[in-house]
Protein backbone atom coordinates (compact mmCIF):
# COMPACT_ATOMS: atom_id res chain seq x y z
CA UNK A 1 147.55 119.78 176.02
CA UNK A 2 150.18 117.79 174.57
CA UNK A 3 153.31 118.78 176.34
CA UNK A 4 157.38 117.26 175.28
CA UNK A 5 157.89 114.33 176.84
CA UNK A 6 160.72 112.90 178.67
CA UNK A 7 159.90 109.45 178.81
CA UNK A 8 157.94 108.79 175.16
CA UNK A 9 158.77 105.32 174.29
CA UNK A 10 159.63 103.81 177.78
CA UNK A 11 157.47 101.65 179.77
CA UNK A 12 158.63 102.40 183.49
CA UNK A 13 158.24 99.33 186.18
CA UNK A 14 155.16 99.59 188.37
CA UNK A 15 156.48 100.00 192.30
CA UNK A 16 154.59 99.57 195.53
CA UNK A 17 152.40 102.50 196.72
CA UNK A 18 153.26 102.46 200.19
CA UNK A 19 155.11 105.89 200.43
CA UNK A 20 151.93 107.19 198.32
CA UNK A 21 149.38 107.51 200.45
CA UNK A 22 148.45 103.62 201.63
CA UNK A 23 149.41 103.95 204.93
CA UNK A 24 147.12 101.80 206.84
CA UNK A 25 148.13 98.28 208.14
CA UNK A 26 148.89 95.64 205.48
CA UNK A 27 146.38 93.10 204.66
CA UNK A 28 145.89 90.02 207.16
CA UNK A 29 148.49 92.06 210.24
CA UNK A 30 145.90 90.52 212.88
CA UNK A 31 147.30 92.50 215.36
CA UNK A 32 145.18 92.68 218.28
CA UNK A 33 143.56 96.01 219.35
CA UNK A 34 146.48 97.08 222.05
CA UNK A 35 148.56 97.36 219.34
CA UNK A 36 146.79 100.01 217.57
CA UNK A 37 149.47 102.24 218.95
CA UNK A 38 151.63 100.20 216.99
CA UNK A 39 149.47 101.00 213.62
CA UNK A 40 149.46 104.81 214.41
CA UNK A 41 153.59 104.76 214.53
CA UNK A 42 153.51 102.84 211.18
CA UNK A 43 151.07 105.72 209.65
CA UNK A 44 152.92 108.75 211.03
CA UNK A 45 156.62 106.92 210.30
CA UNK A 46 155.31 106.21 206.66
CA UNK A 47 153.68 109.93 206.38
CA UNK A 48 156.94 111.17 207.06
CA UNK A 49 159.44 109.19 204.99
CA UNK A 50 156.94 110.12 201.97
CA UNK A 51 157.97 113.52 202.69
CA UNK A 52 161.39 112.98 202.94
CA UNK A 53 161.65 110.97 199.80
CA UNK A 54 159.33 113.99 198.10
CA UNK A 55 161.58 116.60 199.08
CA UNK A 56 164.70 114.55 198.07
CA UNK A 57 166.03 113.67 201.46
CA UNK A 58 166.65 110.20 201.14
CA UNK A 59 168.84 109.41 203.72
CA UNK A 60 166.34 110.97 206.20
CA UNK A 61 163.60 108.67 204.79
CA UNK A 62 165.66 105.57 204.84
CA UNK A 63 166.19 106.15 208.50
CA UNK A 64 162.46 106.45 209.38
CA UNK A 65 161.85 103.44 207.52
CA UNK A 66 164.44 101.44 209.77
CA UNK A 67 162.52 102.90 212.17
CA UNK A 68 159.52 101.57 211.55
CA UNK A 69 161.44 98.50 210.32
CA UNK A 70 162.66 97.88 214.23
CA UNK A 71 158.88 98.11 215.64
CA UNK A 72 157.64 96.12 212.71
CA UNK A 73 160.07 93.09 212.20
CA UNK A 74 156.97 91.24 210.08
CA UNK A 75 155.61 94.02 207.95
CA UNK A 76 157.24 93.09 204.50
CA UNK A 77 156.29 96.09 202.85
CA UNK A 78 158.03 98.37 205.13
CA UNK A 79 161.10 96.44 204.22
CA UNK A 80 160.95 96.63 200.90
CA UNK A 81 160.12 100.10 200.62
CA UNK A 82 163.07 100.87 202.58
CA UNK A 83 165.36 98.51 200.36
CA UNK A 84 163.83 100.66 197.39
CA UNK A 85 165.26 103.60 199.29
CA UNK A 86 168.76 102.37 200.41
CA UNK A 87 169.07 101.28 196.67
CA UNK A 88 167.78 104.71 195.15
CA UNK A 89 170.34 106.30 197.62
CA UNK A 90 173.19 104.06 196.76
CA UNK A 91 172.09 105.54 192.46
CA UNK A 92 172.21 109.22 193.45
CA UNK A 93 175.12 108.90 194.81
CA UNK A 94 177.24 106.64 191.72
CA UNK A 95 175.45 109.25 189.41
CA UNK A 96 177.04 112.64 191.74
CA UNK A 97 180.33 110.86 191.22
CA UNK A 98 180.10 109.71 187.58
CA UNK A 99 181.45 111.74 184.23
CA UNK A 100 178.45 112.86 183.62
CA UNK A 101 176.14 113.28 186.52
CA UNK A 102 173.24 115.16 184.06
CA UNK A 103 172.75 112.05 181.94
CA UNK A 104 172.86 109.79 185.19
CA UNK A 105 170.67 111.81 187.32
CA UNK A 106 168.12 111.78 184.00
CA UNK A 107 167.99 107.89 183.82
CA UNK A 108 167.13 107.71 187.31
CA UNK A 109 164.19 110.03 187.27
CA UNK A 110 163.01 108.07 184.18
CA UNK A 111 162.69 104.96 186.40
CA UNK A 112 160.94 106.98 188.94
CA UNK A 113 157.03 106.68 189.00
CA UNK A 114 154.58 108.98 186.80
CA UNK A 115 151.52 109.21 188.53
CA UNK A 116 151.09 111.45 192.06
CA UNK A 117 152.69 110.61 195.01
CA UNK A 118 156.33 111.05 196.98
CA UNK A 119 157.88 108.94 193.96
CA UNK A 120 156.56 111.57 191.29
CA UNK A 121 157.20 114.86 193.68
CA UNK A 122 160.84 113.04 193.97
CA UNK A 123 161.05 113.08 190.10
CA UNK A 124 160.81 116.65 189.81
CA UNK A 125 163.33 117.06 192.35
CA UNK A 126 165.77 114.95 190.37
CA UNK A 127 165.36 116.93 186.86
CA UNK A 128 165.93 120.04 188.90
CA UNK A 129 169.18 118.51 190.05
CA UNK A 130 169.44 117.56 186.17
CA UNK A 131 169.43 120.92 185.18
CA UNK A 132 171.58 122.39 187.39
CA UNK A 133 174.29 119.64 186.58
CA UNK A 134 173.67 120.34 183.29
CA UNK A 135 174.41 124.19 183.62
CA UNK A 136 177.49 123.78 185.73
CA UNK A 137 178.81 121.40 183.03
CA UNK A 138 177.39 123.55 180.13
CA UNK A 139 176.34 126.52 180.93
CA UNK A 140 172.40 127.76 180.37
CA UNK A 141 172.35 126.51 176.74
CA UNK A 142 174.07 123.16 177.08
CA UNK A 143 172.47 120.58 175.52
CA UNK A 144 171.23 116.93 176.98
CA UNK A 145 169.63 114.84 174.70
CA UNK A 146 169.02 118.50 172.68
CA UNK A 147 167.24 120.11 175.83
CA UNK A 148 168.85 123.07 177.66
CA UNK A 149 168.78 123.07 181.62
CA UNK A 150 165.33 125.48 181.08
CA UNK A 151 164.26 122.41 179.56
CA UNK A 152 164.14 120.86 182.68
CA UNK A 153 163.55 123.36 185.35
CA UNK A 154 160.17 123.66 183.37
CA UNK A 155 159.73 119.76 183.77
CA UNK A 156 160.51 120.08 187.46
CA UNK A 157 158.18 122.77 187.73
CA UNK A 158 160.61 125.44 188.36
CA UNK A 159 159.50 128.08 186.54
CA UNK A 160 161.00 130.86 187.40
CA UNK A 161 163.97 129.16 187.50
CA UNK A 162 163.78 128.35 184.03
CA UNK A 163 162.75 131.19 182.91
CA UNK A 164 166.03 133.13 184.28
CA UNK A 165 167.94 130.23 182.48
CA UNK A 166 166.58 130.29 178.87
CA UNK A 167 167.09 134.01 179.38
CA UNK A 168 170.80 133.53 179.78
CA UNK A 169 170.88 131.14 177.05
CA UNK A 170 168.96 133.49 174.13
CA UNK A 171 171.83 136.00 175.01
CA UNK A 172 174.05 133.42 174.21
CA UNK A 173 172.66 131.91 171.24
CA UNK A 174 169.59 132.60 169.70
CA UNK A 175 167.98 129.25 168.90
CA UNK A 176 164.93 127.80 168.31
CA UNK A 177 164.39 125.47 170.75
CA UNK A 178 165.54 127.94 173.60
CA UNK A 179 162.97 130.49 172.76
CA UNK A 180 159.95 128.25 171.92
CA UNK A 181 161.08 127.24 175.58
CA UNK A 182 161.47 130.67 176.86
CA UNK A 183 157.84 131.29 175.64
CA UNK A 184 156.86 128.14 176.96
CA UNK A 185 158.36 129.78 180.78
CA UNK A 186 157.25 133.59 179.85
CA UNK A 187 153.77 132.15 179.20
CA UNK A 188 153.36 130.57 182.85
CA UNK A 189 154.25 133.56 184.37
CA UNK A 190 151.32 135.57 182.46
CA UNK A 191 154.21 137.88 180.77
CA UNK A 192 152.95 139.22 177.99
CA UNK A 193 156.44 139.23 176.23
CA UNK A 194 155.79 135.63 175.52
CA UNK A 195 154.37 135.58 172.37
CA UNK A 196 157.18 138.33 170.81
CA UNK A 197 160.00 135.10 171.87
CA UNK A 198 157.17 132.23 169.77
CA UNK A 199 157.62 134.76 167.16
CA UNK A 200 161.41 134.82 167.19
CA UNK A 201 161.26 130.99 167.60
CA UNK A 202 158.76 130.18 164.55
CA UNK A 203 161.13 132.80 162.33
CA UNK A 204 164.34 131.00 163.09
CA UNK A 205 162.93 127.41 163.26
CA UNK A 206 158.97 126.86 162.99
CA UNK A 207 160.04 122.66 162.31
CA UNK A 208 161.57 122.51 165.36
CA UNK A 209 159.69 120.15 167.52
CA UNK A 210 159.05 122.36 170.50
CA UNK A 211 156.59 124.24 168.57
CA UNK A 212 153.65 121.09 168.80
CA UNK A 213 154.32 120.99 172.49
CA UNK A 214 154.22 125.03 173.04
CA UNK A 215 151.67 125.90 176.14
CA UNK A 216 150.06 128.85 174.37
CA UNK A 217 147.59 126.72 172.52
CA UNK A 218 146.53 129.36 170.01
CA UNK A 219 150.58 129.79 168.97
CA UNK A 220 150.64 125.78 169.13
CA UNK A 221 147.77 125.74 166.59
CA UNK A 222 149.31 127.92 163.85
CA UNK A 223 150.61 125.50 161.36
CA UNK A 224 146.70 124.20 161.23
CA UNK A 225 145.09 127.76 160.74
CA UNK A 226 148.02 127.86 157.67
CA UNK A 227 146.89 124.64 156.22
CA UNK A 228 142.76 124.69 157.14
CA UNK A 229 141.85 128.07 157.34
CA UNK A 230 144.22 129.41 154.08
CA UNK A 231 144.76 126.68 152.69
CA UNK A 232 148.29 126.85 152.46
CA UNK A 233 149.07 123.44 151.54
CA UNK A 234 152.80 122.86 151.32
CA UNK A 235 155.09 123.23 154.40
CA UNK A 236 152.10 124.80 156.46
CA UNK A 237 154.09 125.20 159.56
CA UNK A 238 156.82 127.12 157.37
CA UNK A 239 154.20 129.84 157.75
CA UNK A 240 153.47 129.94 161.29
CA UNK A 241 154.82 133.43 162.27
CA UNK A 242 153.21 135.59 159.13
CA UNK A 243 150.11 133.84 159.58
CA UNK A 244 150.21 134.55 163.40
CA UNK A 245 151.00 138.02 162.45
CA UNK A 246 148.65 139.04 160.40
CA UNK A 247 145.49 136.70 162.59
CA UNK A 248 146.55 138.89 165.79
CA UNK A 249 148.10 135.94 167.35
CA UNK A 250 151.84 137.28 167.25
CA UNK A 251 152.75 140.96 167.89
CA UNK A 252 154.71 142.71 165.14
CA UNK A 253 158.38 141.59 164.23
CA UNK A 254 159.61 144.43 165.08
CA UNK A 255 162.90 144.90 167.11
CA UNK A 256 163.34 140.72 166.57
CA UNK A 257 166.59 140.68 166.12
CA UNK A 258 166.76 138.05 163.05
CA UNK A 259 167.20 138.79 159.50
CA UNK A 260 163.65 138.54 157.41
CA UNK A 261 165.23 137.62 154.08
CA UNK A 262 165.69 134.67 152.63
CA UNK A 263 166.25 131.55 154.52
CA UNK A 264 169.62 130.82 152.80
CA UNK A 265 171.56 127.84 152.27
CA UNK A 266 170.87 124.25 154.09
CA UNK A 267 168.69 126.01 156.51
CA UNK A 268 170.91 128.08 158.70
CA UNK A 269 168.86 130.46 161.31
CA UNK A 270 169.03 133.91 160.33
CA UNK A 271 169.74 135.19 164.53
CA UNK A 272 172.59 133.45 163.98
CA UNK A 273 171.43 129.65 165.71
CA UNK A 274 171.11 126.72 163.08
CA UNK A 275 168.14 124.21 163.52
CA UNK A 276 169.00 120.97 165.46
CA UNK A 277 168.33 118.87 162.39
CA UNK A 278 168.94 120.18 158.04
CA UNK A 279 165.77 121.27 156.79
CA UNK A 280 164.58 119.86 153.71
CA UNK A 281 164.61 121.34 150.26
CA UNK A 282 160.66 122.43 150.64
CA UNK A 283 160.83 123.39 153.91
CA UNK A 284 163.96 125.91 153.38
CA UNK A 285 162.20 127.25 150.26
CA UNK A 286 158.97 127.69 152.17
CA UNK A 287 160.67 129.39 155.17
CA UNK A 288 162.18 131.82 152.72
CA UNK A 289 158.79 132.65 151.40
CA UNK A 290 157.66 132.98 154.92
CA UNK A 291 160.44 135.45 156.20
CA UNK A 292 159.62 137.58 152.84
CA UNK A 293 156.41 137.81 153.72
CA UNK A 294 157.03 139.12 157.01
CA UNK A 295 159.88 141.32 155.51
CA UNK A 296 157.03 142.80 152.94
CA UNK A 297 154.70 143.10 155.57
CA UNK A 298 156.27 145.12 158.21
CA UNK A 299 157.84 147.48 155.23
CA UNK A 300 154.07 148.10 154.16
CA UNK A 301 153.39 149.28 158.57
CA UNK A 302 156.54 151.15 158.72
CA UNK A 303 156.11 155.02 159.14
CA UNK A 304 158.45 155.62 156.07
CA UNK A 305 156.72 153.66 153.94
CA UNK A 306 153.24 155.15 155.19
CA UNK A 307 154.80 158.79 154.01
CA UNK A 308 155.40 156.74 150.79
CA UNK A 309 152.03 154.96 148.74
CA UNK A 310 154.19 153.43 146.28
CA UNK A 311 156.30 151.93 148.92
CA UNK A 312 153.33 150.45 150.52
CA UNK A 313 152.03 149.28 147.06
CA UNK A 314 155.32 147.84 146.17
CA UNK A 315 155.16 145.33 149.16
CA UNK A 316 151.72 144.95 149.15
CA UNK A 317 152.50 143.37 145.61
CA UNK A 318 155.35 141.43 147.12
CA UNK A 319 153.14 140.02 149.42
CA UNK A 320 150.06 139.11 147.25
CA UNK A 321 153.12 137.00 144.87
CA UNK A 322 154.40 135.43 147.95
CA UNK A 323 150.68 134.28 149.30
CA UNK A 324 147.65 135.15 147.83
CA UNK A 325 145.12 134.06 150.83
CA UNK A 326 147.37 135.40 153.69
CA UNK A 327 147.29 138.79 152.06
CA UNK A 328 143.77 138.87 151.08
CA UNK A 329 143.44 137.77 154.62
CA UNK A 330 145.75 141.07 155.75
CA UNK A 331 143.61 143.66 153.42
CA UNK A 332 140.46 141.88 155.26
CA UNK A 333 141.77 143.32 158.49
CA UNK A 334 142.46 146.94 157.15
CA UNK A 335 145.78 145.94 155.63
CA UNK A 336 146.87 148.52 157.81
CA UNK A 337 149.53 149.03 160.65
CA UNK A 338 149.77 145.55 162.20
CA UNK A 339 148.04 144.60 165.40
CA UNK A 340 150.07 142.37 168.08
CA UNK A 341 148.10 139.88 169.86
C-alpha cells in the first residue's frame, strides 16, 4: 500500500548500524578472553543508548556512549556513534530555538535513517515533536509543506493523537486534505465513521493527492472502478464519491454537510475549504456532474420523494443524463434506498 511520503525525491546518507542492533565487538578487537567482561559492558552500554536515542533522550544516550567511550579508548565506532549523537543533539537544540522549529525539526528527521532500528524509532519521535510545533504555531489545521499536524502524528504513528487533531481541524475548516486524513486516522482505529469523512473528502476535493495514498484500499481504488469497470473515461476520479455510493463502498451523503450542486467557479469546495491547487476546466466540469449526481441520487432515496413517483422519476432522469453506466449500474442494485458500505 502506497502511503504519502515524506521523503519522495531525497536520497538520505547511509550511517553506521551500531545503535541498531550490531552490538558485538568490532572486527579484529583481539582482546584476550579476560576481557570479555569488557565486551559484555560494550553490549549492554550500546543496548541502552539505542534506547535512549529511540525514545528521544539524547543527552542520556550521549552519556552512555562516553561511557563506553572511557572503557573503550580504541573502539572507533563507539566514538563516532557518539559524535553522531553530540552533533544530532547540538541540531535539536538550534531547531527548538529557531523561527520556525516545525520546518527545522522536519529536515532533521529527513536525514534520519528509514529502515528499523533506534535511528528510525527516533524519526517518529521527531515528526511527533513536528506536529506539535506545528499546532502551537498553527493550530490543528496549520499547514507545513500543505500537511496539518494530523499529518504527522499519523507518520509518527500516533494515531490517536492524530485523530483528535484532524478532528479539531474539520471543525475549523472543512478541507480536503484534512478529512481524507481524518479517514486515513478513523480507519486505523476500526471506526466505522471513516468512510462517511472519504466521502466528504472525495465531494469537496477527489484530485487532491491524499486520495492515492488513502489506507482504505477499496476507497483508494475508486477512480479505477470509474474508469475500468464504467468506463467513465474523462476525469474518472471526479467521480469517486457517486460511484462509491452507489457500489456500497461509501455510506449515503446524507447529513455531509457540503452543498451537492454544482462545483462553481475555479473550483472552490462547496463545505466552504478550496482545493490546495485550481482545478482545471475538465476537472471542475466533471466534479459538477459528480455532485449532481449525488444530489439526484439521494433526492430519488429520500422519504418525500418515495411518497412522490414523479419525484423519483424526475431524478432518476437527471441521473441517467448525467451518467448513463453509473445509473444503469444503480437500477442493477434495486435503484432503491441507498446502501452505505
Amino acid at each position: 500500500m502506497r502511503q504519502l511520503s515524506l521523503f519522495e525525491g531525497r536520497t538520505l546518507p547511509a550511517e553506521p548500524g551500531l545503535l541498531d542492533g550490531a552490538a558485538g565487538p568490532p572486527p579484529g578487537d583481539g582482546a584476550p578472553a579476560g576481557q570479555l567482561d569488557l565486551f559484555a559492558q560494550r553490549t549492554l552500554r550500546l543496548s541502552r543508548a539505542a534506547g535512549a536515542v529511540a525514545a528521544g533522550e539524547l543527552g542520556e544516550a550521549r552519556r552512555t556512549l562516553a561511557e563506553l567511550a572511557a572503557l573503550r579508548p580504541a573502539d572507533a565506532d563507539v566514538r563516532r556513534q557518539s559524535d553522531r549523537i553530540a552533533a544530532l543533539e547540538r541540531e535539536l537544540a538550534r531547531a527548538a530555538a529557531s523561527a520556525a522549529p516545525a520546518a527545522a525539526l522536519l529536515e532533521i528527521a529527513r536525514g534520519l535513517d528509514l529502515e528499523s532500528g533506534a535511528f528510525a524509532s527516533l524519526r517518529r519521535v521527531l515528526l511527533g515533536r513536528v506536529a506539535a510545533a506545528l499546532r502551537a504555531a498553527e493550530g490543528d489545521d496549520g499547514r507545513l509543506e500543505g500537511q496539518p499536524p494530523g499529518y504527522y502524528w499519523l507518520a509518527a504513528g500516533e494515531v490517536a493523537e492524530a485523530h483528535a487533531s484532524l478532528l479539531r481541524a474539520v471543525e475549523a475548516r472543512r478541507s480536503a486534505r484534512a478529512l481524507f486524513l481524518l479517514g486515513d486516522a478513523a480507519t486505523s482505529l476500526g471506526e466505522p465513521a471513516a468512510r462517511r469523512f472519504y466521502l466528504e473528502a472525495l465531494l469537496c476535493d477527489p484530485f487532491d493527492a491524499a486520495l492515492a495514498s488513502a489506507r482504505d484500499e477499496a476507497v483508494r481504488g475508486l477512480p479505477d472502478v470509474a474508469r475500468y469497470e464504467l468506463e467513465i473515461e474523462d476525469e474518472p476520479a471526479a467521480w469517486s464519491a457517486p460511484v462509491g455510493i452507489v457500489t456500497g463502498v461509501l455510506p449515503p451523503p446524507l447529513g455531509i454537510a457540503i452543498a451537492l450542486g454544482d462545483a462553481g467557479s475555479g473550483g472552490a469546495a462547496a463545505s466552504g475549504g478550496a482545493p490546495d491547487r485550481p482545478w482545471s476546466p475538465a476537472q471542475d466540469e466533471a466534479l459538477s456532474m459528480a455532485r449532481r449526481f449525488v444530489a439526484a441520487l439521494a433526492a430519488a432515496s429520500s422519504r418525500e420523494a418515495r411518497r412522490s413517483g414523479e419525484a423519483v422519476i424526475e431524478a432518476r432522469r437527471a441521473m441517467k443524463r448525467l451518467a448513463p453506466a453509473l445509473f444503469a449500474a444503480y437500477m442493477a442494485r434495486g435503484g432503491g434506498a441507498l446502501q452505505g458500505g
